[in-house]
N, C-alpha and C. Protein backbone atom coordinates (compact mmCIF):
# COMPACT_ATOMS: atom_id res chain seq x y z
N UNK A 1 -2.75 4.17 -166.48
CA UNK A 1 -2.06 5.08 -165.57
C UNK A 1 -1.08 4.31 -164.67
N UNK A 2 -1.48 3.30 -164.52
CA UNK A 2 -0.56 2.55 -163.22
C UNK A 2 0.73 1.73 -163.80
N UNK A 3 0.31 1.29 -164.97
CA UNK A 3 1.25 0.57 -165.96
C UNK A 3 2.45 2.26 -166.48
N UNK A 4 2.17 3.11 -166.79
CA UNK A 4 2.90 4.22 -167.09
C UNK A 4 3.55 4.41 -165.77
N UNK A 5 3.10 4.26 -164.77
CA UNK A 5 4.25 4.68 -162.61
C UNK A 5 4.74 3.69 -163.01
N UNK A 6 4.52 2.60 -163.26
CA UNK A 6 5.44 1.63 -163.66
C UNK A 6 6.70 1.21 -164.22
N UNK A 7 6.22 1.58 -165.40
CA UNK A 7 7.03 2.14 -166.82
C UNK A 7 8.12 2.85 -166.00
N UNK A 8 7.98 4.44 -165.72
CA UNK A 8 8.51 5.09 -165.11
C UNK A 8 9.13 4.99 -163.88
N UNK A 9 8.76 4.42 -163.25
CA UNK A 9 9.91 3.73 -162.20
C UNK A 9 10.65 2.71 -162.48
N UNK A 10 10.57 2.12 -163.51
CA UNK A 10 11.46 0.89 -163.79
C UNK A 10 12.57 1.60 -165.14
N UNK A 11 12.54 2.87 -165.56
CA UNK A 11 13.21 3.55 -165.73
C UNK A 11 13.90 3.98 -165.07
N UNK A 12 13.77 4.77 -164.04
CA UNK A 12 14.79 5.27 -162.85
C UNK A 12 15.01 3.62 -162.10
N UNK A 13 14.84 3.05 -162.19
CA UNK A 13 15.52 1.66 -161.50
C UNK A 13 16.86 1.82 -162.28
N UNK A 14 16.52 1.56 -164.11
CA UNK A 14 17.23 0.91 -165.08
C UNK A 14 18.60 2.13 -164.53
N UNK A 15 18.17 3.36 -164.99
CA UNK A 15 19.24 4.63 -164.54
C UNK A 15 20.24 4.53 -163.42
N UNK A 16 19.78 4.26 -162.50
CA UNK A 16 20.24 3.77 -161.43
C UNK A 16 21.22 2.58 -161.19
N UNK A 17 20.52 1.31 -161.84
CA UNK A 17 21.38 0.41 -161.80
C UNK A 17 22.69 1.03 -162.51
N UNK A 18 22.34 1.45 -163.48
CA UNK A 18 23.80 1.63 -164.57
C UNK A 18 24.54 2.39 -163.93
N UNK A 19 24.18 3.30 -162.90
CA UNK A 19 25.00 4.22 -162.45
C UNK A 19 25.85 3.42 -161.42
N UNK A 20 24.96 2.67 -160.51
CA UNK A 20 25.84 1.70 -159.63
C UNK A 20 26.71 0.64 -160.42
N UNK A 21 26.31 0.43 -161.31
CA UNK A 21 27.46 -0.95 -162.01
C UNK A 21 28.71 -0.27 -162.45
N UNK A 22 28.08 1.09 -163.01
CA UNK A 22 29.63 2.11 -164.03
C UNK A 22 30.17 2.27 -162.41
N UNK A 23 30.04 2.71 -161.35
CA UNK A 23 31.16 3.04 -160.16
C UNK A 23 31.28 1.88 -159.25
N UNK A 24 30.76 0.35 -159.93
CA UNK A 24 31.32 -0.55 -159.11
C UNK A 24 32.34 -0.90 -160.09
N UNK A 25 32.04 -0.72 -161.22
CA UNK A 25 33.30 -1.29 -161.88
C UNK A 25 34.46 -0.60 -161.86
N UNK A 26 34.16 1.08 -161.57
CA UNK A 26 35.53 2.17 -161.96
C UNK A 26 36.30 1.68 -160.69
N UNK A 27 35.80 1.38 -159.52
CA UNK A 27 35.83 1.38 -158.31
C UNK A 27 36.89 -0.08 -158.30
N UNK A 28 36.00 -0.95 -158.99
CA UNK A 28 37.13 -2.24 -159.11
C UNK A 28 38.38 -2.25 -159.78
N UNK A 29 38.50 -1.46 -160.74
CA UNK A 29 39.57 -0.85 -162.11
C UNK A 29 40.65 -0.30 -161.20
N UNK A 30 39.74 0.91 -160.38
CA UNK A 30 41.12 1.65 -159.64
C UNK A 30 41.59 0.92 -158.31
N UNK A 31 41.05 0.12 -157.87
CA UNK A 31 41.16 -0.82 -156.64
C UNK A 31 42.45 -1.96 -157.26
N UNK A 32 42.57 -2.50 -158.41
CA UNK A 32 43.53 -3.05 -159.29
C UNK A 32 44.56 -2.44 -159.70
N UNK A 33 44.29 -1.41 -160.03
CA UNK A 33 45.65 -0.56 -160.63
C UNK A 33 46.31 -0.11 -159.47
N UNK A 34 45.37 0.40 -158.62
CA UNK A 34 46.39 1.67 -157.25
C UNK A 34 46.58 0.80 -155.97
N UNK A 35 45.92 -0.59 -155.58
CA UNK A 35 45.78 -1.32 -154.35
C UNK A 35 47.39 -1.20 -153.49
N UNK A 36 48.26 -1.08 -154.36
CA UNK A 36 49.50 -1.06 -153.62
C UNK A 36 49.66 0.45 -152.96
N UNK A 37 49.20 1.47 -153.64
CA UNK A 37 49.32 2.16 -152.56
C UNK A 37 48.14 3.25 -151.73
N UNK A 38 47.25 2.33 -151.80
CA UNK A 38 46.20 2.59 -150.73
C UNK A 38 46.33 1.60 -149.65
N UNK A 39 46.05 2.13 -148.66
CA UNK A 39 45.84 1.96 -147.20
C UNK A 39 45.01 0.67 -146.84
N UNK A 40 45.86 -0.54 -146.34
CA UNK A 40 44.51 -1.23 -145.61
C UNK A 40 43.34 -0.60 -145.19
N UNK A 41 43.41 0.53 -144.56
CA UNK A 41 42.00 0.93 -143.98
C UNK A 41 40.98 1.20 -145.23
N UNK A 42 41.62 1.89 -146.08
CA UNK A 42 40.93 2.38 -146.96
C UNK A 42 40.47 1.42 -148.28
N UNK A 43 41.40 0.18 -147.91
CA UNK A 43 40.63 -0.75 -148.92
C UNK A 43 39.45 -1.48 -148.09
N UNK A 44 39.88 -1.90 -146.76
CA UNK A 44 38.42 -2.23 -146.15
C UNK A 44 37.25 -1.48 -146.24
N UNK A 45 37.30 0.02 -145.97
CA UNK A 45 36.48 0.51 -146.75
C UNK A 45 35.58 0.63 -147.68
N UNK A 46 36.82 0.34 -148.79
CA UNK A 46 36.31 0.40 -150.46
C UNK A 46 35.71 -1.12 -150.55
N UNK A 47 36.07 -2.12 -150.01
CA UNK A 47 35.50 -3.47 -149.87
C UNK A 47 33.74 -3.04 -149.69
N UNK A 48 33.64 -2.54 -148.54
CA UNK A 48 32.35 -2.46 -147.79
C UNK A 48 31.18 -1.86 -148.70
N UNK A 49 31.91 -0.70 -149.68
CA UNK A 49 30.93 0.07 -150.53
C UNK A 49 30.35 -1.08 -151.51
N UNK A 50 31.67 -1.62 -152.32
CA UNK A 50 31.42 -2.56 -152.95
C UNK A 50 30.61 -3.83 -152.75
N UNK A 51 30.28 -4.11 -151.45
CA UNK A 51 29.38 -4.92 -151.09
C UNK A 51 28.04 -4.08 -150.72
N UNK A 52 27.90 -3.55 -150.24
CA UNK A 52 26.74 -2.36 -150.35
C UNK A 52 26.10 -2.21 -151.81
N UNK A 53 27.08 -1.78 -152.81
CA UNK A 53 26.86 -1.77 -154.79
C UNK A 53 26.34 -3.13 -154.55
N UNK A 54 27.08 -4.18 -154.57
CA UNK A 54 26.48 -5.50 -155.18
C UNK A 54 25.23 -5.91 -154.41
N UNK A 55 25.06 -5.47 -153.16
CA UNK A 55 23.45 -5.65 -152.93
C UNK A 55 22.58 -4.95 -153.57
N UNK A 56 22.79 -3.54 -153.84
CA UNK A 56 21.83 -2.57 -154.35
C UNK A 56 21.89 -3.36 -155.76
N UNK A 57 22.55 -3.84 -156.41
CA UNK A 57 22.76 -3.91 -157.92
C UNK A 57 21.48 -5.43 -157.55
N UNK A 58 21.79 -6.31 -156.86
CA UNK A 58 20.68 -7.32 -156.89
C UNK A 58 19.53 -7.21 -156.55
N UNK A 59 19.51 -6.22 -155.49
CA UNK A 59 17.79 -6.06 -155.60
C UNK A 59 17.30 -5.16 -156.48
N UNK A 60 17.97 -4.23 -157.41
CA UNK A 60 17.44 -3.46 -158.33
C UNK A 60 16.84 -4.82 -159.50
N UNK A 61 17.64 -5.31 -159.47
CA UNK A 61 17.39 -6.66 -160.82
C UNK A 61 16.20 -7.27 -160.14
N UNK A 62 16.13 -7.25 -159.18
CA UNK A 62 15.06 -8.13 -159.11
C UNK A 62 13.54 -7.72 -158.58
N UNK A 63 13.98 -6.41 -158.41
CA UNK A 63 12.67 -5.23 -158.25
C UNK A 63 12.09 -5.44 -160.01
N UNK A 64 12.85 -5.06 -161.09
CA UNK A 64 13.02 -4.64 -162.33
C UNK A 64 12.48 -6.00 -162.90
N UNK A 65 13.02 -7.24 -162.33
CA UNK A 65 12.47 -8.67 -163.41
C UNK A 65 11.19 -9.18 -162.69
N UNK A 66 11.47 -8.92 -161.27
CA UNK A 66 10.00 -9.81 -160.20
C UNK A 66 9.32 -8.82 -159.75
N UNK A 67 9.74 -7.58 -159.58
CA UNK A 67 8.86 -6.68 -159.09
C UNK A 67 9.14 -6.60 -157.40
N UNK A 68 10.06 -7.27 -156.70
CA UNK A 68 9.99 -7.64 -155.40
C UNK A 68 11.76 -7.66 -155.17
N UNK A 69 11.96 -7.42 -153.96
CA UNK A 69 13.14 -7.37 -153.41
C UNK A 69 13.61 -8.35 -153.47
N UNK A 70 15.19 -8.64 -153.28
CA UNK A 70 15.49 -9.56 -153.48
C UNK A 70 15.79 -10.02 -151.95
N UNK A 71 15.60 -9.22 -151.08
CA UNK A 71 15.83 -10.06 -149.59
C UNK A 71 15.11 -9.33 -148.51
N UNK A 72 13.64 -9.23 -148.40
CA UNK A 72 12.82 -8.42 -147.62
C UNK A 72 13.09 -8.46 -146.30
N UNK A 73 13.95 -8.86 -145.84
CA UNK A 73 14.57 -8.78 -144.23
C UNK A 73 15.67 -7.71 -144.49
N UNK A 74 15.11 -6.28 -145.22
CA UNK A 74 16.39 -5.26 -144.99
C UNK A 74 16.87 -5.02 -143.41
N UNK A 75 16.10 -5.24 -142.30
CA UNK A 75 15.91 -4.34 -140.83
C UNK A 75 17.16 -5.12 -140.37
N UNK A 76 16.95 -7.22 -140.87
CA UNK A 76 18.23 -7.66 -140.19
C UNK A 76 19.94 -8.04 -141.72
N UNK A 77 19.56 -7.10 -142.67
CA UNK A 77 20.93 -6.68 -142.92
C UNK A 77 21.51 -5.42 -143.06
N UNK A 78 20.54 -4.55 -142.42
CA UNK A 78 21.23 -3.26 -141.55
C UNK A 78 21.83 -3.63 -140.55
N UNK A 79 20.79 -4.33 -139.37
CA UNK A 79 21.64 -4.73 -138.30
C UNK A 79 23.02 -5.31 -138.55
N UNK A 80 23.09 -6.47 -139.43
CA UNK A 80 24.58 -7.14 -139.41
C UNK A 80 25.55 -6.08 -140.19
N UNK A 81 25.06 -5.33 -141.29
CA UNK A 81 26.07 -4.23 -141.74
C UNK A 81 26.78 -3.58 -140.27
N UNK A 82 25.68 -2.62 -139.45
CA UNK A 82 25.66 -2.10 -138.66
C UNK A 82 26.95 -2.64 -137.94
N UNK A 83 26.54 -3.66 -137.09
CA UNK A 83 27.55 -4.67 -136.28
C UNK A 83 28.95 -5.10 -136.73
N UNK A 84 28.86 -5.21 -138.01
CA UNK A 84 30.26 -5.40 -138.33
C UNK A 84 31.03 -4.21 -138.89
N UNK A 85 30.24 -3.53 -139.18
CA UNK A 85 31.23 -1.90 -139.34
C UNK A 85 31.41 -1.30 -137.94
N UNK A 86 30.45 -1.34 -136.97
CA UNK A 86 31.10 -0.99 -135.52
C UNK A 86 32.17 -1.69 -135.44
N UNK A 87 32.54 -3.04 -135.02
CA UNK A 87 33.40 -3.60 -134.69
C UNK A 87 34.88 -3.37 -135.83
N UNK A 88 34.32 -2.88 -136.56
CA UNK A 88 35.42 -2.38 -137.76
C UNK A 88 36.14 -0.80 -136.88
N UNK A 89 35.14 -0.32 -136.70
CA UNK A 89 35.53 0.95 -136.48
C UNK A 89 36.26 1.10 -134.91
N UNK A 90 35.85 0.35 -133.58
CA UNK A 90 36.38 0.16 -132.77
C UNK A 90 37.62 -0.61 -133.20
N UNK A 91 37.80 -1.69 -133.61
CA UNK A 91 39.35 -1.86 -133.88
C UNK A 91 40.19 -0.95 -134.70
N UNK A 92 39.60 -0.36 -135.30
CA UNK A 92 40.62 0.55 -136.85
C UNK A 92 41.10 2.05 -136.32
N UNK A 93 39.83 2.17 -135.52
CA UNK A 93 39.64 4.32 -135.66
C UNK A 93 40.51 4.80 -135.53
N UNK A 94 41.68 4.05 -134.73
CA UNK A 94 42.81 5.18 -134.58
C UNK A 94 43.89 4.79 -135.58
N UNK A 95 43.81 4.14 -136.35
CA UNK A 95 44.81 3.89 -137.58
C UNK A 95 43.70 4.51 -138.81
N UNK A 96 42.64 5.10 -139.06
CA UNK A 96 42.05 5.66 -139.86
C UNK A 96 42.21 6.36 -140.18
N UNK A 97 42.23 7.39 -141.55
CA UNK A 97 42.45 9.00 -141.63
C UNK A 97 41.08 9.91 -141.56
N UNK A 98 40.92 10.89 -141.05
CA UNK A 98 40.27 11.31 -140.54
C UNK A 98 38.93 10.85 -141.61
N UNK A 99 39.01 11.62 -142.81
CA UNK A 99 37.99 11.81 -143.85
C UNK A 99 37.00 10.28 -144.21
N UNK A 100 38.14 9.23 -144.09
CA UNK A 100 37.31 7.92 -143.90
C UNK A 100 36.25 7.64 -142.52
N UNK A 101 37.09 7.87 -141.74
CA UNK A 101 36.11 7.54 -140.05
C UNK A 101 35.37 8.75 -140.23
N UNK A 102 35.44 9.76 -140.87
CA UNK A 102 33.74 10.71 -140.26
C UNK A 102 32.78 9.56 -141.56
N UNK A 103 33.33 9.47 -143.13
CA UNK A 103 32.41 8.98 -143.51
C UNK A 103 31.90 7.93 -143.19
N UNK A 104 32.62 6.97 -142.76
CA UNK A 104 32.10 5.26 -142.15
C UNK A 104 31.11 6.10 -140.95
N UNK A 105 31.12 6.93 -140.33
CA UNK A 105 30.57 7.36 -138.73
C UNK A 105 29.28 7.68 -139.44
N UNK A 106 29.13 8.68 -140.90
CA UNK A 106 28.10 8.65 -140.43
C UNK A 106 27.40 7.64 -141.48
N UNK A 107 27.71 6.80 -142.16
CA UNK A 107 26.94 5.64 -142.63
C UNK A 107 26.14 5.26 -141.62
N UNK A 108 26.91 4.75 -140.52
CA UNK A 108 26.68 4.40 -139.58
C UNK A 108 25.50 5.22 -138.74
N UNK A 109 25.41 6.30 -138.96
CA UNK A 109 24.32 7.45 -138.41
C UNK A 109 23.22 6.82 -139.12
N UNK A 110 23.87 7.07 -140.28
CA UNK A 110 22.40 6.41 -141.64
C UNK A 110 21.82 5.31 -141.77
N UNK A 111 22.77 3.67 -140.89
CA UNK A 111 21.99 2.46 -140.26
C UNK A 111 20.99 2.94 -139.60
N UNK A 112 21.93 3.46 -138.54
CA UNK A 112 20.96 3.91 -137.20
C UNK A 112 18.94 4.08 -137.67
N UNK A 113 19.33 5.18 -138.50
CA UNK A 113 18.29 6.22 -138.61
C UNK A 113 17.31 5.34 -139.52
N UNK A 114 17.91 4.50 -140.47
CA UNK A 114 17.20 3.49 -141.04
C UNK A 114 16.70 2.01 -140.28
N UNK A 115 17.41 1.47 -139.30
CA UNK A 115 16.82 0.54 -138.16
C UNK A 115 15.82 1.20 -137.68
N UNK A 116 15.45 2.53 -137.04
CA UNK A 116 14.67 2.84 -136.38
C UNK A 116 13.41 2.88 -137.43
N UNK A 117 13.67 3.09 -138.09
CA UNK A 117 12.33 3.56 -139.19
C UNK A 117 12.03 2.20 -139.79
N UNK A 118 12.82 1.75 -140.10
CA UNK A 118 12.13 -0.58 -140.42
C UNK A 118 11.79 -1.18 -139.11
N UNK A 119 11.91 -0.79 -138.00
CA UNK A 119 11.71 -1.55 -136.52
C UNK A 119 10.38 -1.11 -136.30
């Protein structure tokens, strides 16, 4: 029974990963082709997700090969996400377009709400 939750979660891992690798890569494809005419803001942005993907993509691998995270101090790389997307957002917000700063705002809701619950 426990080897089958197993099984089965390391299925939805596998699902998962693939889904994050297929939109880190589309994500890198169109970041190459269109970069000239997207927005500094909006490539800092697209930077940030993409580092967000490549963490999720490493600890999925290593949930999936070791069974264990690949960096069990999530509480202090929320915090530094946290901290450096504030300071992103206080320098940028008013050169932002709207639809980016509500979504960075509420990532940022979603640190929040996740610090409190790892603290």
């Amino acid at each position: 029974m426990k080897n089958e939750n197993l099984n089965a979660e390391n299925a939805r891992r596998i699902d998962e990963l693939i889904d994050i690798v297929e939109k880190h890569t589309r994500t890198e494809r169109h970041l190459e082709q269109h970069s000239d005419i997207t927005s500094p803001e909006q490539i800092e942005h697209v930077k940030e997700i993409q580092k967000d993907r490549e963490y999720r993509i490493e600890n999925l691998k290593n949930i999936i090969a070791y069974g264990q995270h690949s960096n069990d101090n999530e509480l202090e790389n929320l915090e530094k996400n946290y901290h450096y997307t504030q300071n992103y957002l206080d320098q940028n917000k008013n050169h932002m377009n709207k639809q980016d700063l509500e979504k960075a705002i509420e990532k940022q809701n979603h640190r929040k709400d996740q610090m409190k619950f790892l603290d």
